[in-house]
Each structure stands twice: as structure tokens, then as C-alpha cells.
PDB file of N, CA and C in Angstrom:
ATOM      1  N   UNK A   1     -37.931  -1.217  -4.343  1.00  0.00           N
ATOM      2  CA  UNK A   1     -38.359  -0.218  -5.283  1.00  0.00           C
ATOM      3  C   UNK A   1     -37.496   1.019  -5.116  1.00  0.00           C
ATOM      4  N   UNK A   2     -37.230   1.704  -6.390  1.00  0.00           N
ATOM      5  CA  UNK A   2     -36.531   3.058  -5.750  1.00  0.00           C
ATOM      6  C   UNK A   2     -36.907   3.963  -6.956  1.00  0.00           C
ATOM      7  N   UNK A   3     -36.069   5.113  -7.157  1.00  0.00           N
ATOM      8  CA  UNK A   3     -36.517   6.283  -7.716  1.00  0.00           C
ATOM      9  C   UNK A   3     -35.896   6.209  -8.895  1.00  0.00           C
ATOM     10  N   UNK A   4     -36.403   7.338  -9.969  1.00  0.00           N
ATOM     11  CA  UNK A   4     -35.476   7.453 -10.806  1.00  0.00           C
ATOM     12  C   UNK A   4     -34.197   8.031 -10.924  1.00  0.00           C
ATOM     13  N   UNK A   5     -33.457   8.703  -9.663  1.00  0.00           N
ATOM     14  CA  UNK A   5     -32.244   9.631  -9.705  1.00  0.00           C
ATOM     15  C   UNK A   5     -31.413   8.320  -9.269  1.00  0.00           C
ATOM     16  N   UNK A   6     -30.291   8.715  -9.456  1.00  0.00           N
ATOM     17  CA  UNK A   6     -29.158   7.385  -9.339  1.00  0.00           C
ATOM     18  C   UNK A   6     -28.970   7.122  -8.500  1.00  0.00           C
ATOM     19  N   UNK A   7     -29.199   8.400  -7.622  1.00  0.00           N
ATOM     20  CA  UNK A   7     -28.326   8.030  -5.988  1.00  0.00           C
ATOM     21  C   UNK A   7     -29.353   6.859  -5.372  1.00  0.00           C
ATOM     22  N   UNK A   8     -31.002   6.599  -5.131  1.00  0.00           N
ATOM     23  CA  UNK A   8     -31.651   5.707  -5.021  1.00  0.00           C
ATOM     24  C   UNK A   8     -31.344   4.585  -5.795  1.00  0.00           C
ATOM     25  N   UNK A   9     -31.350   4.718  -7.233  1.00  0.00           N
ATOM     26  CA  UNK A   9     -30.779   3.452  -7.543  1.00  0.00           C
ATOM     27  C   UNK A   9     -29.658   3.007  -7.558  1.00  0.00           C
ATOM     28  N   UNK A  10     -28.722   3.393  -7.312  1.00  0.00           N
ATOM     29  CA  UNK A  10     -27.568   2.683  -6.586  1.00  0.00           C
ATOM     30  C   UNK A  10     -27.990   1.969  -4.842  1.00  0.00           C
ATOM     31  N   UNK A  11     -28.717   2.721  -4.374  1.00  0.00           N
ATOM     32  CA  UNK A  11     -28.881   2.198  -3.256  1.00  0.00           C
ATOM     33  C   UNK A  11     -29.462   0.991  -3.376  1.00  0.00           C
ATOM     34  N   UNK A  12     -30.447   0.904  -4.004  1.00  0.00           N
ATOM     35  CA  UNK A  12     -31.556   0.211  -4.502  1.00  0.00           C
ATOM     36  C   UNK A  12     -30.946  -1.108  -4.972  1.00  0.00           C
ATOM     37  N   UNK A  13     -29.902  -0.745  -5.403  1.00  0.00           N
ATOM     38  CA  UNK A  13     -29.507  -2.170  -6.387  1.00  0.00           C
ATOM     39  C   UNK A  13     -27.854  -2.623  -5.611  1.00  0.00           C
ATOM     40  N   UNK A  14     -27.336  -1.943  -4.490  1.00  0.00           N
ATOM     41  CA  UNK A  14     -26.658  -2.337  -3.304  1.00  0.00           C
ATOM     42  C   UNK A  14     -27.684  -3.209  -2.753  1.00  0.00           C
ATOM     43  N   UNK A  15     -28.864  -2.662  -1.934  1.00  0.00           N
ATOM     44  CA  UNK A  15     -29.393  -3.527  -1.152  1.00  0.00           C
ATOM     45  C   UNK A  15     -30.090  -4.914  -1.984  1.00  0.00           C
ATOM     46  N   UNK A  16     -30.531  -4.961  -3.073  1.00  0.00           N
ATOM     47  CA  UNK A  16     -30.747  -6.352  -3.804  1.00  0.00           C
ATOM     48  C   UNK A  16     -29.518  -7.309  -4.061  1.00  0.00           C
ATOM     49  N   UNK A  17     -28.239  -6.480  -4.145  1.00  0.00           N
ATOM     50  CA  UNK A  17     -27.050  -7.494  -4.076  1.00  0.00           C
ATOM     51  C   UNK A  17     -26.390  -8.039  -3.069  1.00  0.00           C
ATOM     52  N   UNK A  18     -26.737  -7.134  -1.795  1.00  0.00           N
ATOM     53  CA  UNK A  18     -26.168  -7.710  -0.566  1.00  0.00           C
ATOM     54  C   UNK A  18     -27.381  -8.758  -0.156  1.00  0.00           C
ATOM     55  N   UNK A  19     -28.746  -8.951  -0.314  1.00  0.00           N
ATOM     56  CA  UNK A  19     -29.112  -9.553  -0.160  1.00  0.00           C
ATOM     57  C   UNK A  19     -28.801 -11.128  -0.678  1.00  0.00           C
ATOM     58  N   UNK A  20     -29.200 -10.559  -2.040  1.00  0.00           N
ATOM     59  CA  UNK A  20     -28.421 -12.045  -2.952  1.00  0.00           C
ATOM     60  C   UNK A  20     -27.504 -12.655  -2.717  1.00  0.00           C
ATOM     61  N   UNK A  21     -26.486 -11.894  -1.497  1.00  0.00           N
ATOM     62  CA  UNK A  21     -25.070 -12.543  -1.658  1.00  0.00           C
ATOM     63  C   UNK A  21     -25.575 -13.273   0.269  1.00  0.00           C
ATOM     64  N   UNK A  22     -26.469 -13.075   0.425  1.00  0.00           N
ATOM     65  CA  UNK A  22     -26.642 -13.797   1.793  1.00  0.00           C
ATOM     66  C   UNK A  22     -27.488 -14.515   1.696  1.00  0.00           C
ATOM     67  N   UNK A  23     -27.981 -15.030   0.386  1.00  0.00           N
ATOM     68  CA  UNK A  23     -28.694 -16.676   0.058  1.00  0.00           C
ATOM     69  C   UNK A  23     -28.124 -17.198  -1.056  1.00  0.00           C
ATOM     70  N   UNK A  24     -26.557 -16.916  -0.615  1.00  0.00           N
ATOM     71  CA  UNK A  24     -25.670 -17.735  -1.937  1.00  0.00           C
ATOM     72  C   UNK A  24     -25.810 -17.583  -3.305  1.00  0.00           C
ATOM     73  N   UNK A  25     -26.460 -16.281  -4.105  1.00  0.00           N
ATOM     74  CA  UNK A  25     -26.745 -16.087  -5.173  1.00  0.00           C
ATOM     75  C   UNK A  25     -26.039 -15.147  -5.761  1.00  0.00           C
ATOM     76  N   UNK A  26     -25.534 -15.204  -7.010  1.00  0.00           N
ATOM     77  CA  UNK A  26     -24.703 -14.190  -7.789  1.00  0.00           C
ATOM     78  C   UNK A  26     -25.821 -13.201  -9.137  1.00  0.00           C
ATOM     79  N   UNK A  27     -25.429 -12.865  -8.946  1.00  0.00           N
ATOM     80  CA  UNK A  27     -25.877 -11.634 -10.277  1.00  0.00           C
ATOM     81  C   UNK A  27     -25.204 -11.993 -11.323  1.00  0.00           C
ATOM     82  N   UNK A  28     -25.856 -11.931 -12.657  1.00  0.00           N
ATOM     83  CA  UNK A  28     -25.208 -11.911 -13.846  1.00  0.00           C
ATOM     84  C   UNK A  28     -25.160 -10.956 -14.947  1.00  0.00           C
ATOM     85  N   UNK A  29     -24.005  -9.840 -15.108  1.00  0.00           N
ATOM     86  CA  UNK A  29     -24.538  -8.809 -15.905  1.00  0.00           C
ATOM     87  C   UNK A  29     -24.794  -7.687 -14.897  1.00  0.00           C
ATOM     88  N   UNK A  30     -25.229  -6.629 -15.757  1.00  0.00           N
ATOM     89  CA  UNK A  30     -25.593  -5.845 -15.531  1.00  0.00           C
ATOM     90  C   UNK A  30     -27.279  -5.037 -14.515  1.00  0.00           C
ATOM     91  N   UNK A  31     -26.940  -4.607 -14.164  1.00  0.00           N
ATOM     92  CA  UNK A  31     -28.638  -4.254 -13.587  1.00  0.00           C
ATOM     93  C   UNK A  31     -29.486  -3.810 -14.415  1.00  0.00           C
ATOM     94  N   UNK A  32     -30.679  -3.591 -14.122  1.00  0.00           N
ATOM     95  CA  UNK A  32     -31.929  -3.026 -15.311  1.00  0.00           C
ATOM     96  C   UNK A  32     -32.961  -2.434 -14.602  1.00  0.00           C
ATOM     97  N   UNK A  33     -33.011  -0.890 -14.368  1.00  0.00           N
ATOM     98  CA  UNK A  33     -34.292  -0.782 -13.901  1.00  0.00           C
ATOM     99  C   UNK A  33     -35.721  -0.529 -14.731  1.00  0.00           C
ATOM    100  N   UNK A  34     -36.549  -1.388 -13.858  1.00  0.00           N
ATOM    101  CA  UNK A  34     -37.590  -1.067 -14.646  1.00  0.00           C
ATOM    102  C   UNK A  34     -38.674  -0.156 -13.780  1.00  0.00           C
ATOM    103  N   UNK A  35     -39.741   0.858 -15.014  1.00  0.00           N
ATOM    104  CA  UNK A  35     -40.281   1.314 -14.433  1.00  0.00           C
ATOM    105  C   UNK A  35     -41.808   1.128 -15.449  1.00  0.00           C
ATOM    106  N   UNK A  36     -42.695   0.738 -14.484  1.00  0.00           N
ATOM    107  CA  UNK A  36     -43.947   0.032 -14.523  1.00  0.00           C
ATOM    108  C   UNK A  36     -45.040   1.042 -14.734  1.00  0.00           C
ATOM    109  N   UNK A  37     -44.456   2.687 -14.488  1.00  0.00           N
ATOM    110  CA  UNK A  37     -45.803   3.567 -14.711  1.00  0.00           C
ATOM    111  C   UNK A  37     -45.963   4.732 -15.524  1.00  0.00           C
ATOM    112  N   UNK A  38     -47.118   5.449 -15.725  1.00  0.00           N
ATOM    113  CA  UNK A  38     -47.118   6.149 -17.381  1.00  0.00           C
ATOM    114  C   UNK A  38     -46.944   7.450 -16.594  1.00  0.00           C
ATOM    115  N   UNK A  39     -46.966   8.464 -17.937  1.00  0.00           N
ATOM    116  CA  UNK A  39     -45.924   9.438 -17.433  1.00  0.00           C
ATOM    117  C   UNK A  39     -46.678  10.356 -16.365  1.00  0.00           C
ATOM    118  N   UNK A  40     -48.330  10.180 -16.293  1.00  0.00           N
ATOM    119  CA  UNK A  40     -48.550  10.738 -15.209  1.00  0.00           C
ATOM    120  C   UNK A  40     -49.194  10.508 -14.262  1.00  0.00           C
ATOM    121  N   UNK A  41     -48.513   9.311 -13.795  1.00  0.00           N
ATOM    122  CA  UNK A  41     -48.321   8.989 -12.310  1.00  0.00           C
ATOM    123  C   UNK A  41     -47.187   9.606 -11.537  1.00  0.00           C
ATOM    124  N   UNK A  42     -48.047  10.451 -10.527  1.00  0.00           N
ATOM    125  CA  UNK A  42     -47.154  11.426  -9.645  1.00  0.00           C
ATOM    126  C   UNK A  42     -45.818  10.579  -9.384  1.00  0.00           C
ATOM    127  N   UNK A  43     -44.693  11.390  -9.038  1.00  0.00           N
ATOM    128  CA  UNK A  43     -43.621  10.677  -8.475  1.00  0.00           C
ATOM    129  C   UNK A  43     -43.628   9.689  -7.270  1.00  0.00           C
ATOM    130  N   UNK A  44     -44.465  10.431  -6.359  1.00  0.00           N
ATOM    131  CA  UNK A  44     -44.370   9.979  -5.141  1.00  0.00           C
ATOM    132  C   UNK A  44     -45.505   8.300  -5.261  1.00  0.00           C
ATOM    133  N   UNK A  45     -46.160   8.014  -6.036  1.00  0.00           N
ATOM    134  CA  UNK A  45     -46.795   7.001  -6.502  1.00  0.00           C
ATOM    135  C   UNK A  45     -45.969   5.705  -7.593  1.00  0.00           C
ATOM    136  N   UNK A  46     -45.057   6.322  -8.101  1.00  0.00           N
ATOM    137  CA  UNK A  46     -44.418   5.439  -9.082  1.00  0.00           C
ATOM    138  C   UNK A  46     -43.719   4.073  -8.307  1.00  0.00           C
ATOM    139  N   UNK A  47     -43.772   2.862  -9.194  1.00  0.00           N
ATOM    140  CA  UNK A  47     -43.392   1.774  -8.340  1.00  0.00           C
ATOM    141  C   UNK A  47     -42.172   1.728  -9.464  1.00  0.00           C
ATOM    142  N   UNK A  48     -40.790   1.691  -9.020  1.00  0.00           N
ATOM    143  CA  UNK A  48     -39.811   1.348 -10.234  1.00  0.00           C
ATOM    144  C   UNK A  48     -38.758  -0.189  -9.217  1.00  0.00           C
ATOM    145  N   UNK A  49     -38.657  -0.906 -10.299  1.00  0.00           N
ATOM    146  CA  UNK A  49     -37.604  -1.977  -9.331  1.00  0.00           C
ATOM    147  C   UNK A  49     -36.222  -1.883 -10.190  1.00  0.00           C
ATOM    148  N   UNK A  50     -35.500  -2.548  -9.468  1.00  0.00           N
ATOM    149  CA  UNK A  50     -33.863  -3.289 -10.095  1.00  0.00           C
ATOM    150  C   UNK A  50     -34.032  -4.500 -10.223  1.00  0.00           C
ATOM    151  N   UNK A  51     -34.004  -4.736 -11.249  1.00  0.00           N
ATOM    152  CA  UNK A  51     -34.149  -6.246 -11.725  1.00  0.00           C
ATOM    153  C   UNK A  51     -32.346  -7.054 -12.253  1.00  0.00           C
ATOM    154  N   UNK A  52     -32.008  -7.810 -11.919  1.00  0.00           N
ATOM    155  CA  UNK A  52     -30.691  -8.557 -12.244  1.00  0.00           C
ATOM    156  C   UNK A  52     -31.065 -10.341 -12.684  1.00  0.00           C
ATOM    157  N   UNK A  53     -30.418 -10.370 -13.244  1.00  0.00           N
ATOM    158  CA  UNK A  53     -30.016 -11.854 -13.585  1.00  0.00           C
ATOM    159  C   UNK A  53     -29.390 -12.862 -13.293  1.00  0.00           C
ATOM    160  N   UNK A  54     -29.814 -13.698 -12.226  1.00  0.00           N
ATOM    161  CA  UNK A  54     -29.554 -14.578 -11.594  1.00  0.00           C
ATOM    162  C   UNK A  54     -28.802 -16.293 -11.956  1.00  0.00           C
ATOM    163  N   UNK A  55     -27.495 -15.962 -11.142  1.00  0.00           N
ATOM    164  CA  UNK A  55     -26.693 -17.654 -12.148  1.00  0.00           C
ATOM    165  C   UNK A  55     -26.997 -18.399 -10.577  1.00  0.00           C
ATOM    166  N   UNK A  56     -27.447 -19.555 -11.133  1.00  0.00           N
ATOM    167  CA  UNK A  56     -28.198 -20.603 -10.578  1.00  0.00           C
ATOM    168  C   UNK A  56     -26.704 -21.699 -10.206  1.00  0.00           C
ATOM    169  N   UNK A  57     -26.376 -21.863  -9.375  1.00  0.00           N
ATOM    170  CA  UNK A  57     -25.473 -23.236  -9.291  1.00  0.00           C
ATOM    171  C   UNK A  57     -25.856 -24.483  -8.483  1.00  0.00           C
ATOM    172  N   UNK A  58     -26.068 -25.551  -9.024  1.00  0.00           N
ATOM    173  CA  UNK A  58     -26.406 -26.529  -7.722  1.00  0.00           C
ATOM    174  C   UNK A  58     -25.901 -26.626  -6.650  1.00  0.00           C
ATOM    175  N   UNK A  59     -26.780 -27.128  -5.725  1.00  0.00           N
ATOM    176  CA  UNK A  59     -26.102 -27.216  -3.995  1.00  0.00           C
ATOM    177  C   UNK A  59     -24.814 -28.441  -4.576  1.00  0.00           C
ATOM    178  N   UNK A  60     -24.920 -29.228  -5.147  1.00  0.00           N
ATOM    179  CA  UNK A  60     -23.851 -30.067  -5.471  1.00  0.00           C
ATOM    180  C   UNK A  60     -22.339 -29.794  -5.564  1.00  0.00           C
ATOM    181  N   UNK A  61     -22.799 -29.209  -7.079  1.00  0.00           N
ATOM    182  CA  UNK A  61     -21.439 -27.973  -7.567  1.00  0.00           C
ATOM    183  C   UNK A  61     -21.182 -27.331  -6.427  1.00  0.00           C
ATOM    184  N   UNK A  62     -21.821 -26.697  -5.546  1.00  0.00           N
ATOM    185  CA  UNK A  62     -21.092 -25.599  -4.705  1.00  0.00           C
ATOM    186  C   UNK A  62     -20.443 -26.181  -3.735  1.00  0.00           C
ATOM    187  N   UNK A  63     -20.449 -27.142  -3.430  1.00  0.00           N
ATOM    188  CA  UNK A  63     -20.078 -28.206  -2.114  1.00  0.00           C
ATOM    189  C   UNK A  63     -18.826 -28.519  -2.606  1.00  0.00           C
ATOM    190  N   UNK A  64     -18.662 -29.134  -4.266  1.00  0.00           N
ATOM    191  CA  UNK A  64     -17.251 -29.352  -4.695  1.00  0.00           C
ATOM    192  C   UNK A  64     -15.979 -28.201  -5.210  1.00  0.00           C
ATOM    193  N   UNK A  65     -16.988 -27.025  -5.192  1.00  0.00           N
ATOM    194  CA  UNK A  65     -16.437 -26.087  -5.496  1.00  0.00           C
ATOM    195  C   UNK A  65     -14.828 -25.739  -4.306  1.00  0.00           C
ATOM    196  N   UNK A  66     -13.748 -25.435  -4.605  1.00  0.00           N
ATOM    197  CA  UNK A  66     -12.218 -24.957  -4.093  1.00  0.00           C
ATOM    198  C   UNK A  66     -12.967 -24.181  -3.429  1.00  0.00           C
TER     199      UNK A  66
END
């Protein structure tokens, strides 16, 4: 989850890609944050995520993959 100022979401959406990239998963596109709460829910209460789009390759393909 992170904030709405960039500098969190950059962080925010570093740490979801380094993750992804250490269970063999790629991102597709662009990032998207979403934010889940109305306008007056205090800051310090707001839940916002980075959501990305995930390319799927079989364990197969990746084995024959160069």
C-alpha cells in the first residue's frame, strides 16, 4: 500500500516489481494506482495499492527459452 505523493509510489511500485522479478514474473504495461477510499477518509487511514499486469509464461516455455 502507499500514499498518494509519488515519492511513495514509486517506492511502492519498486518494491512490487522487485518482488515479481523473484518469482519469475514480468509486468505488463504500465502501473495503476488504485485508491479504494472516499474523500473523507483521513490520510493516515487511506488504503491505496499499485496494481500491474501480469504476463503469465509456462514453466515449459521458460525452460526452452535462450
Amino acid at each position: 500500500m502507499c500514499s498518494t505523493n509519488g515519492i511513495e509510489r514509486d517506492r511502492s511500485q519498486e518494491w512490487l516489481l522487485e518482488h515479481l522479478s523473484r518469482l519469475d514474473l514480468e509486468a505488463r504495461g504500465e502501473s495503476t494506482l488504485l485508491q479504494h477510499n472516499d474523500p473523507w477518509t483521513p490520510p493516515f487511514m487511506r488504503t491505496n495499492e499499485v496494481e500491474v499486469e501480469l504476463e503469465v509464461v509456462p514453466e515449459r516455455l521458460r525452460r526452452e527459452a535462450p
